[in-house]
PDB file of N, CA and C in Angstrom:
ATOM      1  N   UNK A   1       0.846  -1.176   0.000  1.00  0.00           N
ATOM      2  CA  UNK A   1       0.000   0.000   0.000  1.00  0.00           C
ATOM      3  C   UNK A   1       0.890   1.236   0.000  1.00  0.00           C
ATOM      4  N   UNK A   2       0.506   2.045  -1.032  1.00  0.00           N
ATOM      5  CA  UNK A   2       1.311   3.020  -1.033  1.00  0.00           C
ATOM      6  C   UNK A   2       0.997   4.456  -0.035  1.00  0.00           C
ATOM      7  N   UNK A   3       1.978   4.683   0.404  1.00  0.00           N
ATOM      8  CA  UNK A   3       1.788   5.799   1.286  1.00  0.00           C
ATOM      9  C   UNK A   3       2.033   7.533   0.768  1.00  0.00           C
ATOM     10  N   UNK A   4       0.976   8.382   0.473  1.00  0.00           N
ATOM     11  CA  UNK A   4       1.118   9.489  -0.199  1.00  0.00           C
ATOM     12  C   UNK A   4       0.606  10.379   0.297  1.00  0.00           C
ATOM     13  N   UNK A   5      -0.395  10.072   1.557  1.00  0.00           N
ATOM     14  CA  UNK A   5      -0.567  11.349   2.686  1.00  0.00           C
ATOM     15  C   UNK A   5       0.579  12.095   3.690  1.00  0.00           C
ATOM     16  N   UNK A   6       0.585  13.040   3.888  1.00  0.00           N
ATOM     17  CA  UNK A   6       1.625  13.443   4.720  1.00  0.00           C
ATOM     18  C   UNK A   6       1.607  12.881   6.025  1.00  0.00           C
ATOM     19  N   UNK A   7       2.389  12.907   7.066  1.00  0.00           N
ATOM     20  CA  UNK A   7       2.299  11.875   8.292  1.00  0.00           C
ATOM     21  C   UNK A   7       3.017  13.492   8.904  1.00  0.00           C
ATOM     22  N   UNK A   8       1.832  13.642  10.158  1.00  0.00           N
ATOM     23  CA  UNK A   8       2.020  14.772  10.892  1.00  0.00           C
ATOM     24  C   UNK A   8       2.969  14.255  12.511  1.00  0.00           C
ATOM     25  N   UNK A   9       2.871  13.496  11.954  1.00  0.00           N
ATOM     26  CA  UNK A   9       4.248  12.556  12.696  1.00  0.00           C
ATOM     27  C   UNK A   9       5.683  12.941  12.506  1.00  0.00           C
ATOM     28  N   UNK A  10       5.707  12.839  11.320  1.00  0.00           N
ATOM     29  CA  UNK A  10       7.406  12.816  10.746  1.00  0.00           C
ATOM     30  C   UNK A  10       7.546  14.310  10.526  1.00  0.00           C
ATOM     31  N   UNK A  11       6.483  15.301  10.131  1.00  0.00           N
ATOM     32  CA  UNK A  11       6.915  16.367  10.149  1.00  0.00           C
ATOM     33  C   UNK A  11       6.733  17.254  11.786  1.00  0.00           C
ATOM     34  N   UNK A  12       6.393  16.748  12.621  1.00  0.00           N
ATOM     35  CA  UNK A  12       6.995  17.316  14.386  1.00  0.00           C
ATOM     36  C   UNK A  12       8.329  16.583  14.740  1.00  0.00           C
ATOM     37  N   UNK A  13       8.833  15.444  13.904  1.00  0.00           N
ATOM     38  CA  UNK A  13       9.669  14.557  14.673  1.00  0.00           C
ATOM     39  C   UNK A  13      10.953  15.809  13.864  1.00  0.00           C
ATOM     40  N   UNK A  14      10.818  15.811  12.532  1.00  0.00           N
ATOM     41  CA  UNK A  14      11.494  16.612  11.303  1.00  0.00           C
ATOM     42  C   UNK A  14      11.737  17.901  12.358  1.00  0.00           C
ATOM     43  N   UNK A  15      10.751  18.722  12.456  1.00  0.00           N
ATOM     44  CA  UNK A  15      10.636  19.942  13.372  1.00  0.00           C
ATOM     45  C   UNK A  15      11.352  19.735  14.699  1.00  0.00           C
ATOM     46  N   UNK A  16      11.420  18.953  15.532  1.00  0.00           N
ATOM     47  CA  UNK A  16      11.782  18.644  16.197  1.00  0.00           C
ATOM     48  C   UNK A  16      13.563  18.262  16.118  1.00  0.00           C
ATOM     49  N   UNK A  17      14.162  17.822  15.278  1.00  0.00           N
ATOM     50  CA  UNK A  17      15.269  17.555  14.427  1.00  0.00           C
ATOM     51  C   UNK A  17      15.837  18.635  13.998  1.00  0.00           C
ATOM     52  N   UNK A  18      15.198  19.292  13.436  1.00  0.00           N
ATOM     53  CA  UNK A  18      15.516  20.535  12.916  1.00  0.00           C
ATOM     54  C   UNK A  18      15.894  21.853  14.189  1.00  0.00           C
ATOM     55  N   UNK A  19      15.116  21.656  15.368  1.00  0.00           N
ATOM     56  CA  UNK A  19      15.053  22.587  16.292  1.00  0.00           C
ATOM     57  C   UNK A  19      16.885  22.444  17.217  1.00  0.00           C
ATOM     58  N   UNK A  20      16.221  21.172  17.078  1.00  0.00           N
ATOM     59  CA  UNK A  20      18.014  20.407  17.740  1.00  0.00           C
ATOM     60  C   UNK A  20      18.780  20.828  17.704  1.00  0.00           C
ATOM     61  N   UNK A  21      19.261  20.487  16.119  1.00  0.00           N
ATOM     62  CA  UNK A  21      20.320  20.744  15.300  1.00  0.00           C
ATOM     63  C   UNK A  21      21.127  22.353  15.263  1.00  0.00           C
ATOM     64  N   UNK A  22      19.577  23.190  15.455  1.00  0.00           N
ATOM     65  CA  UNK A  22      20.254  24.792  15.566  1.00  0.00           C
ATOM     66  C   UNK A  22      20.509  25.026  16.958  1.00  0.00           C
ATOM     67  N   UNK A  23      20.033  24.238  17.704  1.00  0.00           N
ATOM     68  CA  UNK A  23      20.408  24.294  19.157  1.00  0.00           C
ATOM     69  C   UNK A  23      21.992  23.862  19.315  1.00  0.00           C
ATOM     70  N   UNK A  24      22.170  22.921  18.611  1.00  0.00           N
ATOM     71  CA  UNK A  24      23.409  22.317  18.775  1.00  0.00           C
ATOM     72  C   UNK A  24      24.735  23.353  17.925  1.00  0.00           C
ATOM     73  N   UNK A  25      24.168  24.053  16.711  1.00  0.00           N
ATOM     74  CA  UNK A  25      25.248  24.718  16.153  1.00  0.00           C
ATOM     75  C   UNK A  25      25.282  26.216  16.983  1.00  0.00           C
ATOM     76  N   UNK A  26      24.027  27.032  17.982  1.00  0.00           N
ATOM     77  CA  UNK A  26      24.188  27.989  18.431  1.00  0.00           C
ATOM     78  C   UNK A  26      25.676  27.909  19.930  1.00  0.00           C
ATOM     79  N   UNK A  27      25.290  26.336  20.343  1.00  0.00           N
ATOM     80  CA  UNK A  27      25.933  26.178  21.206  1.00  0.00           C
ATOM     81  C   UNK A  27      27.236  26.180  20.627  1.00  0.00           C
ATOM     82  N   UNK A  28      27.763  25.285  19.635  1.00  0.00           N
ATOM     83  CA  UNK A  28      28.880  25.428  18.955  1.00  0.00           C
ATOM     84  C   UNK A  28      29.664  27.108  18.949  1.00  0.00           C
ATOM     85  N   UNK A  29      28.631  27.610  18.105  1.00  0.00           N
ATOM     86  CA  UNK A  29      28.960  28.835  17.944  1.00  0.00           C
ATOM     87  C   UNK A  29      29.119  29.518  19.560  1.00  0.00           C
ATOM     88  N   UNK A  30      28.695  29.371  20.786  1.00  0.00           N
ATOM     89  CA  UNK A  30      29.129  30.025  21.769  1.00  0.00           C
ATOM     90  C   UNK A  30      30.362  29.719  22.184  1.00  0.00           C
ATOM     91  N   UNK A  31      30.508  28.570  22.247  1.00  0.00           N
ATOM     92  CA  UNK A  31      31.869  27.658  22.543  1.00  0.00           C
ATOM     93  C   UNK A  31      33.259  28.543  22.152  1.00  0.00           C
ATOM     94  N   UNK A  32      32.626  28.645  20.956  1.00  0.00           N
ATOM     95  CA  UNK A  32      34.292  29.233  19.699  1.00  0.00           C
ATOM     96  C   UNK A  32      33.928  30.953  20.382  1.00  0.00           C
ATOM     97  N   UNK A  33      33.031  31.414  20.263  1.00  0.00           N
ATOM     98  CA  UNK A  33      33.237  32.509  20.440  1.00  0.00           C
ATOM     99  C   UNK A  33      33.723  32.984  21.768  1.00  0.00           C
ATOM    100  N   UNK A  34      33.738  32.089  22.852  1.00  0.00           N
ATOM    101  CA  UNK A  34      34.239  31.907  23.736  1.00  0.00           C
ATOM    102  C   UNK A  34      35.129  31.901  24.315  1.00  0.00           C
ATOM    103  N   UNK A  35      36.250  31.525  23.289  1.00  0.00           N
ATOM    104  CA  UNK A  35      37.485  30.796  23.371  1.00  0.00           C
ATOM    105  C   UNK A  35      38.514  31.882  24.332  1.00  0.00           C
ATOM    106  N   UNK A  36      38.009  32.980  23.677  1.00  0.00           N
ATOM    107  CA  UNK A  36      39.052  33.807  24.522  1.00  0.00           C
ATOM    108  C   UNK A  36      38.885  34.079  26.173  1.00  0.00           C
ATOM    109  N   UNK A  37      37.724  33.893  26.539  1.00  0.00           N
ATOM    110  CA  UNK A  37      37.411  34.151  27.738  1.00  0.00           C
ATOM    111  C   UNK A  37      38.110  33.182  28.654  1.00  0.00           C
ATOM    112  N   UNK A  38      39.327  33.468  29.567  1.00  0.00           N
ATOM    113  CA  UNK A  38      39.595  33.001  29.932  1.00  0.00           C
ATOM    114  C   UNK A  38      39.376  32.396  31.785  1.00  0.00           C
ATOM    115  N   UNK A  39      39.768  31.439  31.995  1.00  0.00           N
ATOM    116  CA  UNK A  39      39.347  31.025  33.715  1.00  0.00           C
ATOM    117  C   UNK A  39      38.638  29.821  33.961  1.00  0.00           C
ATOM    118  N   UNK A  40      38.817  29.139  35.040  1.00  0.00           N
ATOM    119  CA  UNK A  40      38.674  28.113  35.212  1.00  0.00           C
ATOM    120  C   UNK A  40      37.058  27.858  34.842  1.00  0.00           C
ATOM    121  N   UNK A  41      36.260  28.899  35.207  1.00  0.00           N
ATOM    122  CA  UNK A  41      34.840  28.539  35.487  1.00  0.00           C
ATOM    123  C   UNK A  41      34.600  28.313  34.065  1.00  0.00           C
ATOM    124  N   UNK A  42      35.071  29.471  32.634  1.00  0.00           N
ATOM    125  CA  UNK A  42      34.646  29.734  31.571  1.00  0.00           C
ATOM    126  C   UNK A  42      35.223  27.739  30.707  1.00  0.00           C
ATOM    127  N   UNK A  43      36.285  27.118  31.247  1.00  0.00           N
ATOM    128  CA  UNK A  43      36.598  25.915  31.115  1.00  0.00           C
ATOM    129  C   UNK A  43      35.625  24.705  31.389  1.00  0.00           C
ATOM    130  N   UNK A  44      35.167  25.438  32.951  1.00  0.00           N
ATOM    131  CA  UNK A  44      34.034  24.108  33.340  1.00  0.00           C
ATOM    132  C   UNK A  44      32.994  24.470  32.133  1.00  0.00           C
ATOM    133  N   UNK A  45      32.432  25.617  31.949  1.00  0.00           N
ATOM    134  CA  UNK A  45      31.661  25.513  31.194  1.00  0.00           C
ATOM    135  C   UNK A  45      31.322  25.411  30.033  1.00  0.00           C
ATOM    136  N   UNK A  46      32.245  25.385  29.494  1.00  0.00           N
ATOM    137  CA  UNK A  46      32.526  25.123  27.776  1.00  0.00           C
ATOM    138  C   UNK A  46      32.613  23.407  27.844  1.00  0.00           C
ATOM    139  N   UNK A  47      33.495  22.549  28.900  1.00  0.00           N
ATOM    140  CA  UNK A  47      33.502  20.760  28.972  1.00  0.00           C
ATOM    141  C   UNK A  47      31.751  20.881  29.345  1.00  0.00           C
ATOM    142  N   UNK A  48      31.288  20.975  30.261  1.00  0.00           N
ATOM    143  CA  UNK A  48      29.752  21.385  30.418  1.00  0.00           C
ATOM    144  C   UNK A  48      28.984  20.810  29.135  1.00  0.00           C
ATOM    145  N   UNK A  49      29.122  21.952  28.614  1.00  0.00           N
ATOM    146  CA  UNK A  49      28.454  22.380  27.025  1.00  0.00           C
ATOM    147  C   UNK A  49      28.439  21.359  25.965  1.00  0.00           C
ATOM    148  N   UNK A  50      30.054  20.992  26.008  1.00  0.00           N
ATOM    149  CA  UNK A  50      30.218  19.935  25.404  1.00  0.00           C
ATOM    150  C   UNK A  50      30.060  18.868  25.999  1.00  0.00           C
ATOM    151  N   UNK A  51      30.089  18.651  26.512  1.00  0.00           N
ATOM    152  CA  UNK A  51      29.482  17.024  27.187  1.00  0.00           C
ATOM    153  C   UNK A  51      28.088  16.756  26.956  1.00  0.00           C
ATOM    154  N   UNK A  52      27.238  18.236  27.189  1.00  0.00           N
ATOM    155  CA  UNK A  52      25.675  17.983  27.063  1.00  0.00           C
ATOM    156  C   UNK A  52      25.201  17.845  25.776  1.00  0.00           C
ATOM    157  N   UNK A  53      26.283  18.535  24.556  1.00  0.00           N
ATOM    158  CA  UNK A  53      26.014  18.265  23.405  1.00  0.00           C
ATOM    159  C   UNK A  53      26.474  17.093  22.319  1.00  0.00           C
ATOM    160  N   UNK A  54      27.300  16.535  23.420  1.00  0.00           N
ATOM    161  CA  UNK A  54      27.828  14.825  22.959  1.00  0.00           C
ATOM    162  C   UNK A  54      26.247  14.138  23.404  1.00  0.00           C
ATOM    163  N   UNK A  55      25.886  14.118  24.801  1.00  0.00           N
ATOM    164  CA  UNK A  55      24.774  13.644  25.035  1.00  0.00           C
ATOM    165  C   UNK A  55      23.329  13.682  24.554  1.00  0.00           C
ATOM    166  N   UNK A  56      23.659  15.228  24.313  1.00  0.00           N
ATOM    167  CA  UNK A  56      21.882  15.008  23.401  1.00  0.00           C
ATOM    168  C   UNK A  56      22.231  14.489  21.862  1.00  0.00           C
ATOM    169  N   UNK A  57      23.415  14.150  21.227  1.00  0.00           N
ATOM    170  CA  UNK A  57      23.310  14.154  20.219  1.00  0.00           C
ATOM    171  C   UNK A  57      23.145  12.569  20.313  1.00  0.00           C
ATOM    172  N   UNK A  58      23.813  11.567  21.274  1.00  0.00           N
ATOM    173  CA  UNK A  58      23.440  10.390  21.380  1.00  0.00           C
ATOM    174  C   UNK A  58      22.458   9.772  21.467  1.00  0.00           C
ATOM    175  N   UNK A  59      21.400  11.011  22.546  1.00  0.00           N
ATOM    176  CA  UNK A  59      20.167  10.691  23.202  1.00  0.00           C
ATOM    177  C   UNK A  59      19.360  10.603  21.451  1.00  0.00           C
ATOM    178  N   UNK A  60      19.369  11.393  21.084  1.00  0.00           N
ATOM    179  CA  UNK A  60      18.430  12.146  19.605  1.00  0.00           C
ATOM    180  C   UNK A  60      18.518  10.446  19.018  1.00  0.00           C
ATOM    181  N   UNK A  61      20.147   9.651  18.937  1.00  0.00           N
ATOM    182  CA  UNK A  61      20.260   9.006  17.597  1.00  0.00           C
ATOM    183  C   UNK A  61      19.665   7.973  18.136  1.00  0.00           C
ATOM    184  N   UNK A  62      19.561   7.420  19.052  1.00  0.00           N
ATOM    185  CA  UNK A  62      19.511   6.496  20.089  1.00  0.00           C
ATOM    186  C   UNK A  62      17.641   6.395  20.079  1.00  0.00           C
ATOM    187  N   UNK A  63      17.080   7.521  20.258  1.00  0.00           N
ATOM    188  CA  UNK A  63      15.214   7.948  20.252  1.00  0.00           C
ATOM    189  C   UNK A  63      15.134   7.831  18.667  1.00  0.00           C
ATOM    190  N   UNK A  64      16.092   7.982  17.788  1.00  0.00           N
ATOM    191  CA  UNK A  64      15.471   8.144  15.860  1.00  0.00           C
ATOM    192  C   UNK A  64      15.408   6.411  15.900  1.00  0.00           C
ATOM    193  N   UNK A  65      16.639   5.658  16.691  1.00  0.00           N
ATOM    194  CA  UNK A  65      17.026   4.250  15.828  1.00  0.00           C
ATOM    195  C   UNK A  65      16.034   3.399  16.572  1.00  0.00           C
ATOM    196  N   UNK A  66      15.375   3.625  17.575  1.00  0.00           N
ATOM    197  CA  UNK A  66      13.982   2.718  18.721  1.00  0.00           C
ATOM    198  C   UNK A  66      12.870   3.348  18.042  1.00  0.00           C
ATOM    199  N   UNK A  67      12.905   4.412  17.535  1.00  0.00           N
ATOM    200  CA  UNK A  67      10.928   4.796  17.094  1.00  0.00           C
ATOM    201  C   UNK A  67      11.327   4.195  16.014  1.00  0.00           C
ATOM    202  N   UNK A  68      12.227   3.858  14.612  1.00  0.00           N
ATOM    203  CA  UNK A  68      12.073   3.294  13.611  1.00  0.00           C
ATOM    204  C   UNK A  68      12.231   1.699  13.563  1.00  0.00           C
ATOM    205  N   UNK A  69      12.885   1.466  14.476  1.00  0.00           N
ATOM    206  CA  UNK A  69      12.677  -0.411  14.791  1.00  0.00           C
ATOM    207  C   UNK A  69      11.118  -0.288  15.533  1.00  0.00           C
ATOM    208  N   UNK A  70      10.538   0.012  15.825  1.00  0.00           N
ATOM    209  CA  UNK A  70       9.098   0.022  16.798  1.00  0.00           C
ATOM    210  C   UNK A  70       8.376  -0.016  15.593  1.00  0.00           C
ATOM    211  N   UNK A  71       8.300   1.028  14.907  1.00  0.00           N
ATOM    212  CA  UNK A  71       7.530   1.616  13.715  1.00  0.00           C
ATOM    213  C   UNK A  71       7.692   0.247  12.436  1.00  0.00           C
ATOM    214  N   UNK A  72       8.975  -0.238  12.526  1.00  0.00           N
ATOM    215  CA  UNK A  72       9.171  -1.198  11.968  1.00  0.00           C
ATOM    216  C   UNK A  72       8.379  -2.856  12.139  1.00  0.00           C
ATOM    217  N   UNK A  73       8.536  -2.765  13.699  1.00  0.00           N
ATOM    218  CA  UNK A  73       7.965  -3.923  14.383  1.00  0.00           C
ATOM    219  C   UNK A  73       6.452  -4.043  14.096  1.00  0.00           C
ATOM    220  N   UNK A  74       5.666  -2.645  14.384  1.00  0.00           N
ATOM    221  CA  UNK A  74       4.416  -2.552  13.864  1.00  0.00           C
ATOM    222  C   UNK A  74       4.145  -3.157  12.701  1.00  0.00           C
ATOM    223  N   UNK A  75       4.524  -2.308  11.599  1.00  0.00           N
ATOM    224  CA  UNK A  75       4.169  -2.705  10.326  1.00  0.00           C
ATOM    225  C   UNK A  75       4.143  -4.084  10.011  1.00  0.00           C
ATOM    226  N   UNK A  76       5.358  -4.722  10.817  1.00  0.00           N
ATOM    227  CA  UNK A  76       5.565  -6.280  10.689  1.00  0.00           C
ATOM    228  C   UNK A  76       4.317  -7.008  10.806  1.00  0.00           C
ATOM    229  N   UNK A  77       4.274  -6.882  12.199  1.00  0.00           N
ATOM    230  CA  UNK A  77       2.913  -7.082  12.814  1.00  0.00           C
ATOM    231  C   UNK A  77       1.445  -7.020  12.204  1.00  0.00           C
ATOM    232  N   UNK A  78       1.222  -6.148  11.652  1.00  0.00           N
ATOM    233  CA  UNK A  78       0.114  -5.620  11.365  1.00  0.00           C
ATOM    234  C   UNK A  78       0.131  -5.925  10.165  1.00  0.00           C
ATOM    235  N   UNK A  79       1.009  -6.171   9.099  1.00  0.00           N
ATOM    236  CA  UNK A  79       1.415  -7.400   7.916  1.00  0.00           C
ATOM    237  C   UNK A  79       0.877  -8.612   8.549  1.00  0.00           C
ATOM    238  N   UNK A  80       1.549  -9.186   8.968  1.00  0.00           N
ATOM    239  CA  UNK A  80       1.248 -10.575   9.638  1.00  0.00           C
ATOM    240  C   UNK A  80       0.390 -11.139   9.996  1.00  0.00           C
ATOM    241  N   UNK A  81      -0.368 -10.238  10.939  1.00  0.00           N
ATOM    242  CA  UNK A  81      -2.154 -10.572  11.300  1.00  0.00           C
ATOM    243  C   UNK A  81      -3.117  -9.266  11.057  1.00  0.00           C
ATOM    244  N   UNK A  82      -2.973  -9.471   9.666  1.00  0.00           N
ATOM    245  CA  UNK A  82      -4.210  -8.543   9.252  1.00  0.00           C
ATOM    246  C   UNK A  82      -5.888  -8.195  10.416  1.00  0.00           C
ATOM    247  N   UNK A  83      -6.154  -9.638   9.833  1.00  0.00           N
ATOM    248  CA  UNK A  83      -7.186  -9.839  10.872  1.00  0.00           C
ATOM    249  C   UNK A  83      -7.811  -9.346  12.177  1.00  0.00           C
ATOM    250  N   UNK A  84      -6.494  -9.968  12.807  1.00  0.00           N
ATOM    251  CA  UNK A  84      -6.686  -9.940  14.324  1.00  0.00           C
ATOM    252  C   UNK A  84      -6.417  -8.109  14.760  1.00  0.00           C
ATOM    253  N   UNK A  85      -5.600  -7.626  13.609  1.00  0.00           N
ATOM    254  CA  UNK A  85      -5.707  -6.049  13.676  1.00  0.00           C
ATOM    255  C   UNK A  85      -6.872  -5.716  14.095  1.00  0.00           C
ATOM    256  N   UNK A  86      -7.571  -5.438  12.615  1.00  0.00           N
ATOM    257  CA  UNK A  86      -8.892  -4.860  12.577  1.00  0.00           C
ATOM    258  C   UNK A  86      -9.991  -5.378  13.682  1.00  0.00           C
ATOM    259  N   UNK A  87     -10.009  -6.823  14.408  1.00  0.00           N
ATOM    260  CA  UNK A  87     -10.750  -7.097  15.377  1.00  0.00           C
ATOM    261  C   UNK A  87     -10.066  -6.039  16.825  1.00  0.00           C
ATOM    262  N   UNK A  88      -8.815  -6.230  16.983  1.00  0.00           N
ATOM    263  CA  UNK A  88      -8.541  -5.386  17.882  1.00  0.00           C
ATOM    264  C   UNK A  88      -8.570  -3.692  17.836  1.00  0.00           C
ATOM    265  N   UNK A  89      -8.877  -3.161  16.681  1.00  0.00           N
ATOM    266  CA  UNK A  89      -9.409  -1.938  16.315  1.00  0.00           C
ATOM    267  C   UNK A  89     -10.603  -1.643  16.523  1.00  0.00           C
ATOM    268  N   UNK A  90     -11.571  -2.980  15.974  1.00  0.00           N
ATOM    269  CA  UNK A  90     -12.904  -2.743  16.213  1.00  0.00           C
ATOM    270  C   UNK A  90     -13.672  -3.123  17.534  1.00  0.00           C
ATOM    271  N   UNK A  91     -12.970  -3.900  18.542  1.00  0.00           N
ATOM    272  CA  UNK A  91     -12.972  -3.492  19.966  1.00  0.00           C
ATOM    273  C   UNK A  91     -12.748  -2.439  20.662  1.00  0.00           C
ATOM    274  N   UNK A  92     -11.545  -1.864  20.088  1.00  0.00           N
ATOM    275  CA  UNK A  92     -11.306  -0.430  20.981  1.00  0.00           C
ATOM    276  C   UNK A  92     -12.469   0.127  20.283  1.00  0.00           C
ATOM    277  N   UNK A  93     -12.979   0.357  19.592  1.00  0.00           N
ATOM    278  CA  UNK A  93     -13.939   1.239  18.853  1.00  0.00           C
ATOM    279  C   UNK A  93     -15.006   1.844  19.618  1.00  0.00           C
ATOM    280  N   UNK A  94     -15.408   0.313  19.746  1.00  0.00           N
ATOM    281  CA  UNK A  94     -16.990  -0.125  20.329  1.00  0.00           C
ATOM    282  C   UNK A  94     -16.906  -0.239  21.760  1.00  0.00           C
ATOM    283  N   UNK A  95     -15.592  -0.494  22.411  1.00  0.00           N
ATOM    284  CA  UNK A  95     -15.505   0.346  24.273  1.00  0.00           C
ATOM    285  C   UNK A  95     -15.450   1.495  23.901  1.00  0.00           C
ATOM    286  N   UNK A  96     -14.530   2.376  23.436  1.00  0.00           N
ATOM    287  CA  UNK A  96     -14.737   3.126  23.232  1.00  0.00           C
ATOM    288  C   UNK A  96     -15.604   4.139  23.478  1.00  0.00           C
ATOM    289  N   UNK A  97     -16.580   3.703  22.412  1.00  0.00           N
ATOM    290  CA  UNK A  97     -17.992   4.129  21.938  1.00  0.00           C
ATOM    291  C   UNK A  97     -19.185   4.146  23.106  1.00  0.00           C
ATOM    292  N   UNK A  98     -18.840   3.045  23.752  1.00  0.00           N
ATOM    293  CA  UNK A  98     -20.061   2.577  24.982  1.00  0.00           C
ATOM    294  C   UNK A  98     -19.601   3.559  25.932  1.00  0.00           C
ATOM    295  N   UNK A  99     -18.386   3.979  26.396  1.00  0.00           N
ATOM    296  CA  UNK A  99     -17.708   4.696  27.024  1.00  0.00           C
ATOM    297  C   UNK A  99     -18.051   6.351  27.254  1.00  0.00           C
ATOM    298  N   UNK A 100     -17.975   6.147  25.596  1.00  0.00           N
ATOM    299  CA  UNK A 100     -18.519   7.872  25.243  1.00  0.00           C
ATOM    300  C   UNK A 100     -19.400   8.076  25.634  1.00  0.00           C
ATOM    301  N   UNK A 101     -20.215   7.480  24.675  1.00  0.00           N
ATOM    302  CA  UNK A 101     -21.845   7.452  24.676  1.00  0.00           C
ATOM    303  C   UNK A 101     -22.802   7.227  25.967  1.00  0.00           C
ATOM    304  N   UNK A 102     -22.409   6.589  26.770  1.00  0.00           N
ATOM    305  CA  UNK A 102     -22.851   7.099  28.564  1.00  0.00           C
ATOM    306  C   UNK A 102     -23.055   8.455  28.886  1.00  0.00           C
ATOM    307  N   UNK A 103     -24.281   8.451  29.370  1.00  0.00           N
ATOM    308  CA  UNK A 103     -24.427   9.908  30.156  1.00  0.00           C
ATOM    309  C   UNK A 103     -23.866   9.993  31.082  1.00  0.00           C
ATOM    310  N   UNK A 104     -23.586  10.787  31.534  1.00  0.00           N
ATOM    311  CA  UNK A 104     -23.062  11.337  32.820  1.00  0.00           C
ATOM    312  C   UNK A 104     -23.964  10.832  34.050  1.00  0.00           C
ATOM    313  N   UNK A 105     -23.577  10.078  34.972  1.00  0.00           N
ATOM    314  CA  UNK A 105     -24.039   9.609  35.843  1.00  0.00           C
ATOM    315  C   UNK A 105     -25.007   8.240  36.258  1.00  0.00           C
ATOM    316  N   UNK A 106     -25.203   8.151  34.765  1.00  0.00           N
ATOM    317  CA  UNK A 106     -26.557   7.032  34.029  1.00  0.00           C
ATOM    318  C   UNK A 106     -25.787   6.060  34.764  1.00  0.00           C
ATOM    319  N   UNK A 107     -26.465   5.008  34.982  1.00  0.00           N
ATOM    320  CA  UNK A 107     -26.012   3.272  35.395  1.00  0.00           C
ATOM    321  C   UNK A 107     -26.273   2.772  34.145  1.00  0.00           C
ATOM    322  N   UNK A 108     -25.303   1.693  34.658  1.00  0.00           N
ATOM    323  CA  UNK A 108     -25.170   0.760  33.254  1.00  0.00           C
ATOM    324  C   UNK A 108     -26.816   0.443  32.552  1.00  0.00           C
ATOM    325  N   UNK A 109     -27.731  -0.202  33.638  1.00  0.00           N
ATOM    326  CA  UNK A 109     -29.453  -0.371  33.145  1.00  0.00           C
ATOM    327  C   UNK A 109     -29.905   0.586  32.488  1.00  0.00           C
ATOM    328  N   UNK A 110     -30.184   2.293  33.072  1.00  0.00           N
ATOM    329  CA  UNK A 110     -30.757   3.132  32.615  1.00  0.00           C
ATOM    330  C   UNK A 110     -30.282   3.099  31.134  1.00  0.00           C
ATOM    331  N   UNK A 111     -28.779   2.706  30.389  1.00  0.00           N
ATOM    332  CA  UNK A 111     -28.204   3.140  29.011  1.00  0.00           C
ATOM    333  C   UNK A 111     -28.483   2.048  28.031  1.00  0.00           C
ATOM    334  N   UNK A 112     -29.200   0.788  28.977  1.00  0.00           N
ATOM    335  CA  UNK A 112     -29.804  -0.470  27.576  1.00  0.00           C
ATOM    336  C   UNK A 112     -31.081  -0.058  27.480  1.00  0.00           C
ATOM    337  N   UNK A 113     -31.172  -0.742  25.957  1.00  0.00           N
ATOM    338  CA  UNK A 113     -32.803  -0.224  25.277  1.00  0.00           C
ATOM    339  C   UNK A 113     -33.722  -1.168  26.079  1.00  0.00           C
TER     340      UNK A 113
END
């Protein structure tokens, strides 16, 4: 099945990626511009900086390579037992639905015909 709708998924994850990334080059850019400032503290905080930006950059690759094996696993899945999908879709549906569709306060008796 071909996929040709946009997925408002990939473009917050994209956005999200994108937000990073300038986060990560502003920090860069403080670092260098930095350089001259000299003293122990301006040291802690530049290893600081960089350490947090070794870490989020791990954290980021580490959250891209588990949502696309997951995303992967799904599809597998949901290949595999067509079926039992759509029955487990059309359960949540219909709790769901009974769920909604309750009045406020009604007992279960008062909501059968």
């Amino acid at each position: 099945m071909a996929r040709n709708s946009p997925n408002p998924m990939n473009n917050e994850t994209q956005a999200l990626r994108d937000d990073l990334m300038a986060l990560a080059k502003d920090a860069q850019a403080l670092m260098t511009a930095t350089t001259e400032v000299v003293g122990h503290s301006a040291d802690q905080a530049r290893k600081r900086l960089s350490a947090a930006l070794t870490q989020a950059t791990e954290t980021c690759t580490n959250v891209r390579v588990s949502v696309i094996k997951s995303g992967k696993s799904v599809d597998e899945s949901l290949h595999r037992n067509p079926y039992q999908t759509v029955a487990v879709a059309l359960g949540a549906g219909l709790v769901l639905g009974l769920l909604l569709g309750r009045k406020p306060g009604a007992s279960a008796a008062e909501c059968a015909p």
